[in-house]
Protein backbone atom coordinates (compact mmCIF):
# COMPACT_ATOMS: atom_id res chain seq x y z
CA UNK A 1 -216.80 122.92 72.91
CA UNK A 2 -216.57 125.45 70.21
CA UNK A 3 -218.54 129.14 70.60
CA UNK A 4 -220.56 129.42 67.51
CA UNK A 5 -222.07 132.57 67.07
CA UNK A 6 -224.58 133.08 63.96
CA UNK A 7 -223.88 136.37 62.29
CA UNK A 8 -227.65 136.02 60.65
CA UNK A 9 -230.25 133.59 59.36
CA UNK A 10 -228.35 131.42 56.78
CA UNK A 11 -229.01 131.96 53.05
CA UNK A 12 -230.44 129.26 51.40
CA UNK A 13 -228.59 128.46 47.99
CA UNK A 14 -230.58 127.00 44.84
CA UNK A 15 -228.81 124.34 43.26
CA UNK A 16 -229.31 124.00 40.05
CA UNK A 17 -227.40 121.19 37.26
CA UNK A 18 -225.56 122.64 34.77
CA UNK A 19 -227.39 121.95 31.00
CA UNK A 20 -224.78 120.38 28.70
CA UNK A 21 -226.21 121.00 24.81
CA UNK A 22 -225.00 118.39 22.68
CA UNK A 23 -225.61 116.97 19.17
CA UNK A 24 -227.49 119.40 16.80
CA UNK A 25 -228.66 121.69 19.05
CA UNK A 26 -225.30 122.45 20.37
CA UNK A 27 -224.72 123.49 16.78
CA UNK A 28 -227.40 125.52 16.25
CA UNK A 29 -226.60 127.21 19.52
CA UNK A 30 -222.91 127.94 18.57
CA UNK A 31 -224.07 129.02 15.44
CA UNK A 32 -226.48 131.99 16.39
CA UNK A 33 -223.83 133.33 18.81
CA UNK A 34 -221.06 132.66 16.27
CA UNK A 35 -218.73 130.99 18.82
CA UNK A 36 -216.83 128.00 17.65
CA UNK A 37 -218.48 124.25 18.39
CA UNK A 38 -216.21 122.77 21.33
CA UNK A 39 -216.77 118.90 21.77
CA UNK A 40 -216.40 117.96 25.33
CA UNK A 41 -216.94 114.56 26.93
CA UNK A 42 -219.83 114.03 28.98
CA UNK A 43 -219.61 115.30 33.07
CA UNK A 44 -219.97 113.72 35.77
CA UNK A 45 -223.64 114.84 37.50
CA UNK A 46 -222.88 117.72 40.34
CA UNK A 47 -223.10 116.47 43.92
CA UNK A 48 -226.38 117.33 45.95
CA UNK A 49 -225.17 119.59 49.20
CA UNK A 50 -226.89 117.98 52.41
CA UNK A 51 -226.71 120.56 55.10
CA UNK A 52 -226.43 119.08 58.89
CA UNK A 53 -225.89 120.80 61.94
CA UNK A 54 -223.90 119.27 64.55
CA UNK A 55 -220.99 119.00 67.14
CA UNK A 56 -217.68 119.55 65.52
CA UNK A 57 -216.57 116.08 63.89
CA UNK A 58 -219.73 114.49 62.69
CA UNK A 59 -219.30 116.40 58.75
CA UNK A 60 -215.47 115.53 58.81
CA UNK A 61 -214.39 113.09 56.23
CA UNK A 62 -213.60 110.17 58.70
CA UNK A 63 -217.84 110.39 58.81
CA UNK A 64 -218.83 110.94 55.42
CA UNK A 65 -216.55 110.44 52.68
CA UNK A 66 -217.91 106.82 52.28
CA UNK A 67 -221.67 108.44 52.06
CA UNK A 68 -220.61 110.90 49.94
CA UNK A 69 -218.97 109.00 47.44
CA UNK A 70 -221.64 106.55 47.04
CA UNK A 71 -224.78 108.60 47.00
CA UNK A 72 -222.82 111.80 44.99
CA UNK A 73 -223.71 114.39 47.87
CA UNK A 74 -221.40 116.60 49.50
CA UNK A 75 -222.19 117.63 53.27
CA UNK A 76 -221.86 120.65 54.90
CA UNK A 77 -222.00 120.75 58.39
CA UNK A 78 -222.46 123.98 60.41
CA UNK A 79 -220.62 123.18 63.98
CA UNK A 80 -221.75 124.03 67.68
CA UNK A 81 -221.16 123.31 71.41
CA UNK A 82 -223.71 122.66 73.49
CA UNK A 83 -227.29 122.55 73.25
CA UNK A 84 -228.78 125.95 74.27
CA UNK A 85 -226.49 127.20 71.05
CA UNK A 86 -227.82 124.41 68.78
CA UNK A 87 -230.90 125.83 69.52
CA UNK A 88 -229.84 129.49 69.18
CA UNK A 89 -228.85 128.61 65.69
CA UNK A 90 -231.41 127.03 63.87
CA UNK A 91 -233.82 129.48 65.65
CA UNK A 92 -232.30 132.86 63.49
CA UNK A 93 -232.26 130.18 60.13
CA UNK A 94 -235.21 129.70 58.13
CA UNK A 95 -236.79 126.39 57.70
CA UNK A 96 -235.63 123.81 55.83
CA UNK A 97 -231.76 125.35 56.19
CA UNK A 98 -230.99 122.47 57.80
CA UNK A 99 -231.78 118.96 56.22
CA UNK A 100 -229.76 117.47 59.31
CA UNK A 101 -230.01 117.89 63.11
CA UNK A 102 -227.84 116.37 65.60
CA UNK A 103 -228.71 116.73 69.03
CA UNK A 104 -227.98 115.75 72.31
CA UNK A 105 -230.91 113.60 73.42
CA UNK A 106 -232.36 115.94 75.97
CA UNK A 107 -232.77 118.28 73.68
CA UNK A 108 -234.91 116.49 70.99
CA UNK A 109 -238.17 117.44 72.91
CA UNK A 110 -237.17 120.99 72.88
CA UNK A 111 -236.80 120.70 68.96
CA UNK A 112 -240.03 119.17 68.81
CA UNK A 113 -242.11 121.65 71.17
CA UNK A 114 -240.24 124.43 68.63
CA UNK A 115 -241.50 122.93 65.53
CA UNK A 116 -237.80 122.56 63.69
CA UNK A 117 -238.08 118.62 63.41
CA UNK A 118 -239.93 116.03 61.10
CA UNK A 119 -241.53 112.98 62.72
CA UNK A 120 -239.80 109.91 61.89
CA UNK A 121 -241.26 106.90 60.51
CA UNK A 122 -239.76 104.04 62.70
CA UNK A 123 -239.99 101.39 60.55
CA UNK A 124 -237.39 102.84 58.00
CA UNK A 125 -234.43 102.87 60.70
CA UNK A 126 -232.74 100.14 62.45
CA UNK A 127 -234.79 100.32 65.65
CA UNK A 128 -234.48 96.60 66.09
CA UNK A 129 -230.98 96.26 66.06
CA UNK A 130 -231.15 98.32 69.43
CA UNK A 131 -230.02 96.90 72.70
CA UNK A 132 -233.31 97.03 74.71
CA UNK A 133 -232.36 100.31 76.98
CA UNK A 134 -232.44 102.49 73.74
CA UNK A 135 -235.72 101.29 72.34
CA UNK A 136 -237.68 104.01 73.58
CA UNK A 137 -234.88 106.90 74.96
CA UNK A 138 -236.48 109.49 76.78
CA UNK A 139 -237.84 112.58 74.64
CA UNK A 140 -237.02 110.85 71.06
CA UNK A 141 -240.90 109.84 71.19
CA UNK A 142 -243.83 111.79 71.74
CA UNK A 143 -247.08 109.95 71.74
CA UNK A 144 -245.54 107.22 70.43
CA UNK A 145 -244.40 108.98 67.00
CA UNK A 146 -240.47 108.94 66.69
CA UNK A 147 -238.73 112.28 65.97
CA UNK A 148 -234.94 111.40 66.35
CA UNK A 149 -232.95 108.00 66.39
CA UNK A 150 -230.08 107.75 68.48
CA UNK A 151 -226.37 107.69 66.89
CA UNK A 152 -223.98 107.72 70.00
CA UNK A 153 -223.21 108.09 73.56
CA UNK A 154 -220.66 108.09 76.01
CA UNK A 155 -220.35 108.69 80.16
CA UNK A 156 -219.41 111.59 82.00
CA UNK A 157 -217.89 111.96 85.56
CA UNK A 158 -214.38 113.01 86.33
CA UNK A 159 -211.43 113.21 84.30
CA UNK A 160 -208.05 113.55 85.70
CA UNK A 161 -204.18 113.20 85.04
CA UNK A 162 -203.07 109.86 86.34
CA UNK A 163 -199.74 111.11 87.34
CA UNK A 164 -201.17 113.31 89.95
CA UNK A 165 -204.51 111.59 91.12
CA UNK A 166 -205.20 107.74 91.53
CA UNK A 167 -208.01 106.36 90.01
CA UNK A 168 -208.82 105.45 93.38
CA UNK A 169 -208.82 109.00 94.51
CA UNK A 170 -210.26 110.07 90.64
CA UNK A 171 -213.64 107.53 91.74
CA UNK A 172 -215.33 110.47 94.30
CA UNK A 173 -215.92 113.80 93.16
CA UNK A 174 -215.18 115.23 96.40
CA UNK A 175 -211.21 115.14 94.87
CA UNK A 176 -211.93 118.07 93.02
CA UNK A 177 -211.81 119.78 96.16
CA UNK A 178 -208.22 117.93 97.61
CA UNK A 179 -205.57 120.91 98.25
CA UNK A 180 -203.00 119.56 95.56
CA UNK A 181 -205.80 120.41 92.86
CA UNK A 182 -206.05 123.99 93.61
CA UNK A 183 -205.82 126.01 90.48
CA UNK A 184 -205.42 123.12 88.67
CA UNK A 185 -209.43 122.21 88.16
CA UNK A 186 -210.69 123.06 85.00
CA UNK A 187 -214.58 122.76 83.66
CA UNK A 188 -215.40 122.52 79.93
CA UNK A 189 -217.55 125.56 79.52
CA UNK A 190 -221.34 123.73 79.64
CA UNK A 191 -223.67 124.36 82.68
CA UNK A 192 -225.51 120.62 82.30
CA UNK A 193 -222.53 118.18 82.38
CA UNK A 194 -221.01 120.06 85.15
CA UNK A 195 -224.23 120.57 87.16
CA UNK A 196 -225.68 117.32 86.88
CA UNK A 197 -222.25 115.76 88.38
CA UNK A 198 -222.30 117.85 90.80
CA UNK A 199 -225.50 117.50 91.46
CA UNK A 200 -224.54 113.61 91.84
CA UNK A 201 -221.88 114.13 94.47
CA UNK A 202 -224.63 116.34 96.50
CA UNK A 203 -226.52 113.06 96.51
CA UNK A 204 -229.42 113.67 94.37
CA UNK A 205 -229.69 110.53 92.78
CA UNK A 206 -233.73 109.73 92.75
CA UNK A 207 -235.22 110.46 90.39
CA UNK A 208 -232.51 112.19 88.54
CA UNK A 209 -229.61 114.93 88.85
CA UNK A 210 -231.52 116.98 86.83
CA UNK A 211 -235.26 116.78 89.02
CA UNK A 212 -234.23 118.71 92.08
CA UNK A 213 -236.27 120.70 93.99
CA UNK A 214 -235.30 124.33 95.46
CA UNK A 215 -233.85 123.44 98.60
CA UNK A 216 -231.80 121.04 96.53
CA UNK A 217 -230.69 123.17 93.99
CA UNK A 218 -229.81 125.76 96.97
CA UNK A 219 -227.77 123.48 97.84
CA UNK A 220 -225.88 122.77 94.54
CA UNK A 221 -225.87 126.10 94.11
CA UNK A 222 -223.91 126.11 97.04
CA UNK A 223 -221.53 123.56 96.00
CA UNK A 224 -220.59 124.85 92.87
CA UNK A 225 -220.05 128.15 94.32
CA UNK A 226 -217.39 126.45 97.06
CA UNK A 227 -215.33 124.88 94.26
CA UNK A 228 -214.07 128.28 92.41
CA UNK A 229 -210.81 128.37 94.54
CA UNK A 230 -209.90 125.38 92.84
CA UNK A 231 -210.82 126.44 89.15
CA UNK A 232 -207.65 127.21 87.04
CA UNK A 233 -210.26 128.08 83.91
CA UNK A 234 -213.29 127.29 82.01
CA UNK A 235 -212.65 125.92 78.37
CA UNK A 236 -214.32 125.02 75.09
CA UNK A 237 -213.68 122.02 72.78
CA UNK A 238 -210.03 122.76 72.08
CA UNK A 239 -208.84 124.20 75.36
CA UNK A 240 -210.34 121.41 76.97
CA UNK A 241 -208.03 118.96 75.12
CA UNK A 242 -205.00 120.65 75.37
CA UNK A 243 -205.42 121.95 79.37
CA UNK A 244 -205.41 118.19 80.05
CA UNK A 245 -202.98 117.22 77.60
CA UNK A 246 -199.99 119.92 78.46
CA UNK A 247 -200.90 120.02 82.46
CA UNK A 248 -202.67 123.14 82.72
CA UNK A 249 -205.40 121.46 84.35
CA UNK A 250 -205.19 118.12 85.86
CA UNK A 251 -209.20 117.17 87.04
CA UNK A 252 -212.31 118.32 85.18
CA UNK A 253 -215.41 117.11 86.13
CA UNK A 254 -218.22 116.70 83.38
CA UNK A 255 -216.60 115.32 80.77
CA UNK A 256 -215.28 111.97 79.78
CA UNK A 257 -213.81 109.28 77.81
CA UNK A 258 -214.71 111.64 74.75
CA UNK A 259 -212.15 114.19 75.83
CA UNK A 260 -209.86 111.85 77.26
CA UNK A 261 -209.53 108.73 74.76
CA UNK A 262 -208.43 111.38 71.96
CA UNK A 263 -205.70 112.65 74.21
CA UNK A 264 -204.57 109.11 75.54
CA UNK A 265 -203.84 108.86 72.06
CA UNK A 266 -201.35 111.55 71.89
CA UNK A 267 -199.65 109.67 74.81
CA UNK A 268 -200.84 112.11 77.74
CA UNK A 269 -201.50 110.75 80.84
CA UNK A 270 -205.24 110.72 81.32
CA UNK A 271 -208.35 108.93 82.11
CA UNK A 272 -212.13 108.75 82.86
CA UNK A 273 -214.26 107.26 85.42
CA UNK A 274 -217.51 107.31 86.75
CA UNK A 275 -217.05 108.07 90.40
CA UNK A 276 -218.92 106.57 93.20
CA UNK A 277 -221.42 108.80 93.39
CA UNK A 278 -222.88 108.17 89.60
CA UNK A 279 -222.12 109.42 86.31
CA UNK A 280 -223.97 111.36 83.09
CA UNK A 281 -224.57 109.74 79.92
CA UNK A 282 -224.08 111.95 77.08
CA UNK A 283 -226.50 110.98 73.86
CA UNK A 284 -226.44 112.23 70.29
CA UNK A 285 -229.19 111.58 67.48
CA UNK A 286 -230.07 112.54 64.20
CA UNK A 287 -233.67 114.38 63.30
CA UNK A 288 -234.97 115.49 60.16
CA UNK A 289 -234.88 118.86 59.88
CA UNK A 290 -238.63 120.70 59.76
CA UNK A 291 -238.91 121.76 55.91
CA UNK A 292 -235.77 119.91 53.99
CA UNK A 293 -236.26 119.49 50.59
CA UNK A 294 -234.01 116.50 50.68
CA UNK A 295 -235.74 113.68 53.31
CA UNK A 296 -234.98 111.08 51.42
CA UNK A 297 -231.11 111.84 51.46
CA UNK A 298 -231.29 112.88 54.80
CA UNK A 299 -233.00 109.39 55.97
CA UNK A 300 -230.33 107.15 53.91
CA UNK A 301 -227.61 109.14 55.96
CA UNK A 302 -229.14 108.19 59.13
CA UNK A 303 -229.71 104.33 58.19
CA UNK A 304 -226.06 104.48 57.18
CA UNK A 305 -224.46 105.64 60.45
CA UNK A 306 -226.64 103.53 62.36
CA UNK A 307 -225.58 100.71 60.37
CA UNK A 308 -222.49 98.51 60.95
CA UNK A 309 -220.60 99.73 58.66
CA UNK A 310 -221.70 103.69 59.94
CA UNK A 311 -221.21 102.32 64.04
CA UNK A 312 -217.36 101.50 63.46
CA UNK A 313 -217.24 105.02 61.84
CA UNK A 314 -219.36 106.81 64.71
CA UNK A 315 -216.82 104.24 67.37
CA UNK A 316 -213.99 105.38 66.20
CA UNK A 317 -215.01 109.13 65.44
CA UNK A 318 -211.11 111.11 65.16
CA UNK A 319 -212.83 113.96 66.46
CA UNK A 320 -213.95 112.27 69.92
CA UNK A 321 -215.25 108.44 70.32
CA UNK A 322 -218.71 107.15 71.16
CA UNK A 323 -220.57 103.88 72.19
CA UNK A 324 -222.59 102.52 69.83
CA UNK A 325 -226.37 101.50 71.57
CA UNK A 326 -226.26 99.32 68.16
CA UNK A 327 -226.26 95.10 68.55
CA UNK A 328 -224.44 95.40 64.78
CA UNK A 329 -222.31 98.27 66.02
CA UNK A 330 -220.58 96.35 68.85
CA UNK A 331 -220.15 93.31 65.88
CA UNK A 332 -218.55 95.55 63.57
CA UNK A 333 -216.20 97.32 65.90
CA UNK A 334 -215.22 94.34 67.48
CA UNK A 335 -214.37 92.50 63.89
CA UNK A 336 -212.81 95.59 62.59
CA UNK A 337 -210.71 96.53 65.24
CA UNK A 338 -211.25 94.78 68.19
CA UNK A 339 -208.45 96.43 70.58
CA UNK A 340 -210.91 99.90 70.57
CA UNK A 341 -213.96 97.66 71.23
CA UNK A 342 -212.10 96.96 74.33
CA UNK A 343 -211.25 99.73 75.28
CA UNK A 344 -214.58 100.99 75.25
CA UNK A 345 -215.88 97.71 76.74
CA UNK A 346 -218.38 97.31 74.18
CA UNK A 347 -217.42 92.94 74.38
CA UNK A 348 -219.60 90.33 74.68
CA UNK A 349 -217.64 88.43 77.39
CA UNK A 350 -217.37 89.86 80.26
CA UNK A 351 -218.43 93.31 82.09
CA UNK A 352 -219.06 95.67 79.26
CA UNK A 353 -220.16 99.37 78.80
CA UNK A 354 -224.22 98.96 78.83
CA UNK A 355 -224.03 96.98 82.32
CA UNK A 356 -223.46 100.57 84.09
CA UNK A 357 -226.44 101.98 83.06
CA UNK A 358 -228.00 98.49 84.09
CA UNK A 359 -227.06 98.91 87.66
CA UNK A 360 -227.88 101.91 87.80
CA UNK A 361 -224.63 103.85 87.84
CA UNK A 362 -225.61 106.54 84.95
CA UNK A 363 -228.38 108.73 84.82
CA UNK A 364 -229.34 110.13 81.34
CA UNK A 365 -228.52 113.84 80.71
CA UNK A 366 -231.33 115.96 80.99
CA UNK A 367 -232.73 119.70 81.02
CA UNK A 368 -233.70 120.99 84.44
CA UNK A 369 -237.13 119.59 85.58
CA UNK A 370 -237.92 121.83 88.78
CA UNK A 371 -236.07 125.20 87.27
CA UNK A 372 -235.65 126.52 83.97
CA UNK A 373 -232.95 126.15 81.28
CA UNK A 374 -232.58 129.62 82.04
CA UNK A 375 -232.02 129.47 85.78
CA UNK A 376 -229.03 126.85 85.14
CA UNK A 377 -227.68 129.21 82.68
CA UNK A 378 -227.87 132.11 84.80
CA UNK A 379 -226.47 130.68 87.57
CA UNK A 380 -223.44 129.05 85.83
CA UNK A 381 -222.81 132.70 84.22
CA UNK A 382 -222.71 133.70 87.67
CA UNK A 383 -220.35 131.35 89.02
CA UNK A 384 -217.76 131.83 85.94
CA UNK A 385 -217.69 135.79 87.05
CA UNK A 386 -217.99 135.50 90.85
C-alpha cells in the first residue's frame, strides 16, 4: 500500500477549551482593557482529537463520522502500508502520540514485546459475540491478558483478470508462471503476503507458510527468484488498484478480495480465489496505544466498530472490504444490505466465508518463525533489484 515515511517523531499538541467570560466578569474584563462588551451566544464545546494509526481508510468518514458526531471527537489518522512501517513509525514518536493502533494481527506481539501497547481488559469488548475461531487469535493474548481485539479480515491467494485467466486456471499458483502472463504479473510491494503464498504453492503447509526451515526457505527463495521474468512491476496501494483495473497487470499473487471487490465495483474484470494449494488470511485489530491520555475514548471507539452497527461500517469499508469475525456483524450486514453479505459469503445458509478456515484452507498470516523479519525483508529487496 502507501510508502509512509516519518520526517521525525510527531509533536504532540495540547488541547486546551477556549474560556468564554460571561455575565459580570465579562464586564469587568472589557472594562479594564477598554474594549467594547460583545454578547455572543454560547459555543458549542471543541471536539477532542483522537489520534489512530492505521492502513489508509480506517480514519475516512465512511468509518467515523457516526463516532465523531456522537461522542464530539474528531480523528486523525496517520496512514501506512505494511507492518514493518507501522512499526517504523510509532518507534521515532513519543509515547502516548498515538491513542489508536491498528495492526495486522501478526504484528500485535511485536507491539507488545516493544512496549507501545496497553493491555486490554476483556470484559469491556464484545469478546462473546465472536465466532469461536477468533476467541483467542494468535498473538492478541499473552499469558492470558488481551492486548488487541480483532476488527477485520479477509483471504489472500491470487488475483487475476477474468478475461485472460479462468478461475479454473486462477485456483493453482503455478499460473503465475503460464507464458501468456509474462510481463503481465504484478506483486503489491509487501514481502509477507507474497512469501507466505508462495511459500503455499512450494508445499509448506504444516505447520504454517511462515515456520519453514532453511532448506525450505532455500527453496522459496528459489521460487521467488524463478518468477521475475514474469513480473511487469511491484506496486503500492494505488498502483495496485489501477494495474489490475486498466490491464497493466493481469495476476498478482498476495492479495485479495480487498483489492479486487473495490475494483469489481468500477466494472473491471477481476476476481479472487484461494488456489488449491491454500490461502493467507489477512487480520486487523485495534490496541490501545502505550501512554494515551484518552483510554476511555479510545475503548468506546473500539466497542463501536466491533459492534453491529461498527461491522456493517468495517464490511463495507469504501476504501477496501473486510469480513467481520463478529456473530452481530454478519446480522447487521446481512439486514442492511444483504447482496454484499453475499458476496462476501458471510450467510447463514449455506457454505459461507469462516468454513475455509474450518477445513483448513487458510493459514493465518504470520512473521517468519525459523528466520528473521529481517531475512524476509532482505531477501525480497533482493529479488525487486535482481
Amino acid at each position: 500500500m502507501r510508502k509512509n515515511r516519518s520526517t521525525g517523531p510527531a509533536k504532540r499538541t495540547d488541547l486546551t477549551r477556549r474560556k468564554i467570560i460571561k455575565g459580570a466578569g465579562a464586564a469587568s474584563a472589557a472594562t479594564v482593557l477598554g474594549a467594547p462588551l460583545i454578547l455572543v451566544p454560547p459555543r458549542a464545546q471543541a471536539a477532542t482529537e483522537l489520534n489512530m494509526i492505521a492502513w489508509y481508510g480506517h480514519g475516512e468518514p465512511d468509518m467515523v463520522k457516526e463516532f465523531e458526531e456522537t461522542h464530539n471527537v474528531k480523528i486523525k489518522a496517520k496512514y501506512y502500508a505494511g507492518g514493518d512501517n507501522m512499526l517504523a513509525l510509532i518507534s521515532q514518536s513519543p509515547p502516548g502520540t498515538y491513542d489508536l493502533i491498528l495492526s495486522d494481527g501478526e504484528f500485535v506481539q511485536l507491539l507488545n514485546e516493544a512496549g507501545y501497547i496497553e493491555e486490554m481488559n476483556p470484559n469491556e469488548y464484545h469478546m462473546d459475540d465472536l465466532y469461536d475461531e477468533y476467541t483467542n487469535f494468535p498473538g492478541h493474548w499473552k499469558n492470558d491478558k488481551l492486548f488487541s481485539v480483532i476488527v477485520r479480515f479477509g483471504y489472500l491467494g491470487v488475483s487475476f483478470n477474468t478475461t485472460v485467466i479462468s478461475h479454473e486456471e486462477a485456483m493453482d499458483y503455478n499460473i503465475l508462471w503460464d507464458k501468456k502472463l509474462t510481463g503481465k504479473v504484478g506483486h503489491f510491494d509487501w514481502h509477507l503476503p507474497n512469501l507466505g503464498c508462495l511459500s503455499l504453492r512450494d508445499g509448506n503447509d504444516k505447520p504454517s507458510p511462515f515456520d519453514i526451515n532453511d532448506g525450505q526457505w532455500k527453496k522459496l527463495q528459489e521460487t521467488t527468484l524463478s518468477l521475475k521474468p514474469q513480473v511487469g512491476g511491484y506496486f503500492d496501494y494505488g498502483g495496485t488498484f489501477a494495474s489490475l483495473k486498466n490491464g497493466e497487470i493481469n495476476a498478482m499473487c498476495g492479495i485479495g478480495d480487498w483489492i479486487t471487490g473495490v475494483v469489481q465495483k468500477d466494472g473491471a474484470p477481476v476476481d479472487s480465489v484461494v488456489p488449491k494449494q491454500g490461502g493467507i488470511q489477512w487480520t486487523e485489530s485495534y490496541s490501545i496505544g502505550k501512554g494515551s491520555k484518552k483510554q476511555d475514548l479510545a475503548k468506546e471507539f473500539v466497542r463501536y466498530i466491533t459492534s453491529g452497527a461498527g461491522q456493517v461500517r468495517s464490511i463495507q469499508m469504501a476504501a477496501y472490504p473486510g469480513m467481520s469475525p463478529y456473530k452481530s456483524g454478519w446480522k447487521a450486514i446481512n439486514e442492511a444490505n444483504p447482496a454484499e453479505a453475499k458476496r462476501q459469503r458471510m450467510t447463514f445458509d449455506g457454505p459461507n466465508c469462516i468454513d475455509d478456515l474450518r477445513e483448513g484452507r487458510i493459514h493465518f498470516r504470520g512473521v517468519p518463525k525459523q528466520q528473521s523479519l529481517e531475512d524476509w525483508n532482505d531477501f525480497w529487496s533482493e529479488y525487486k533489484n535482481a
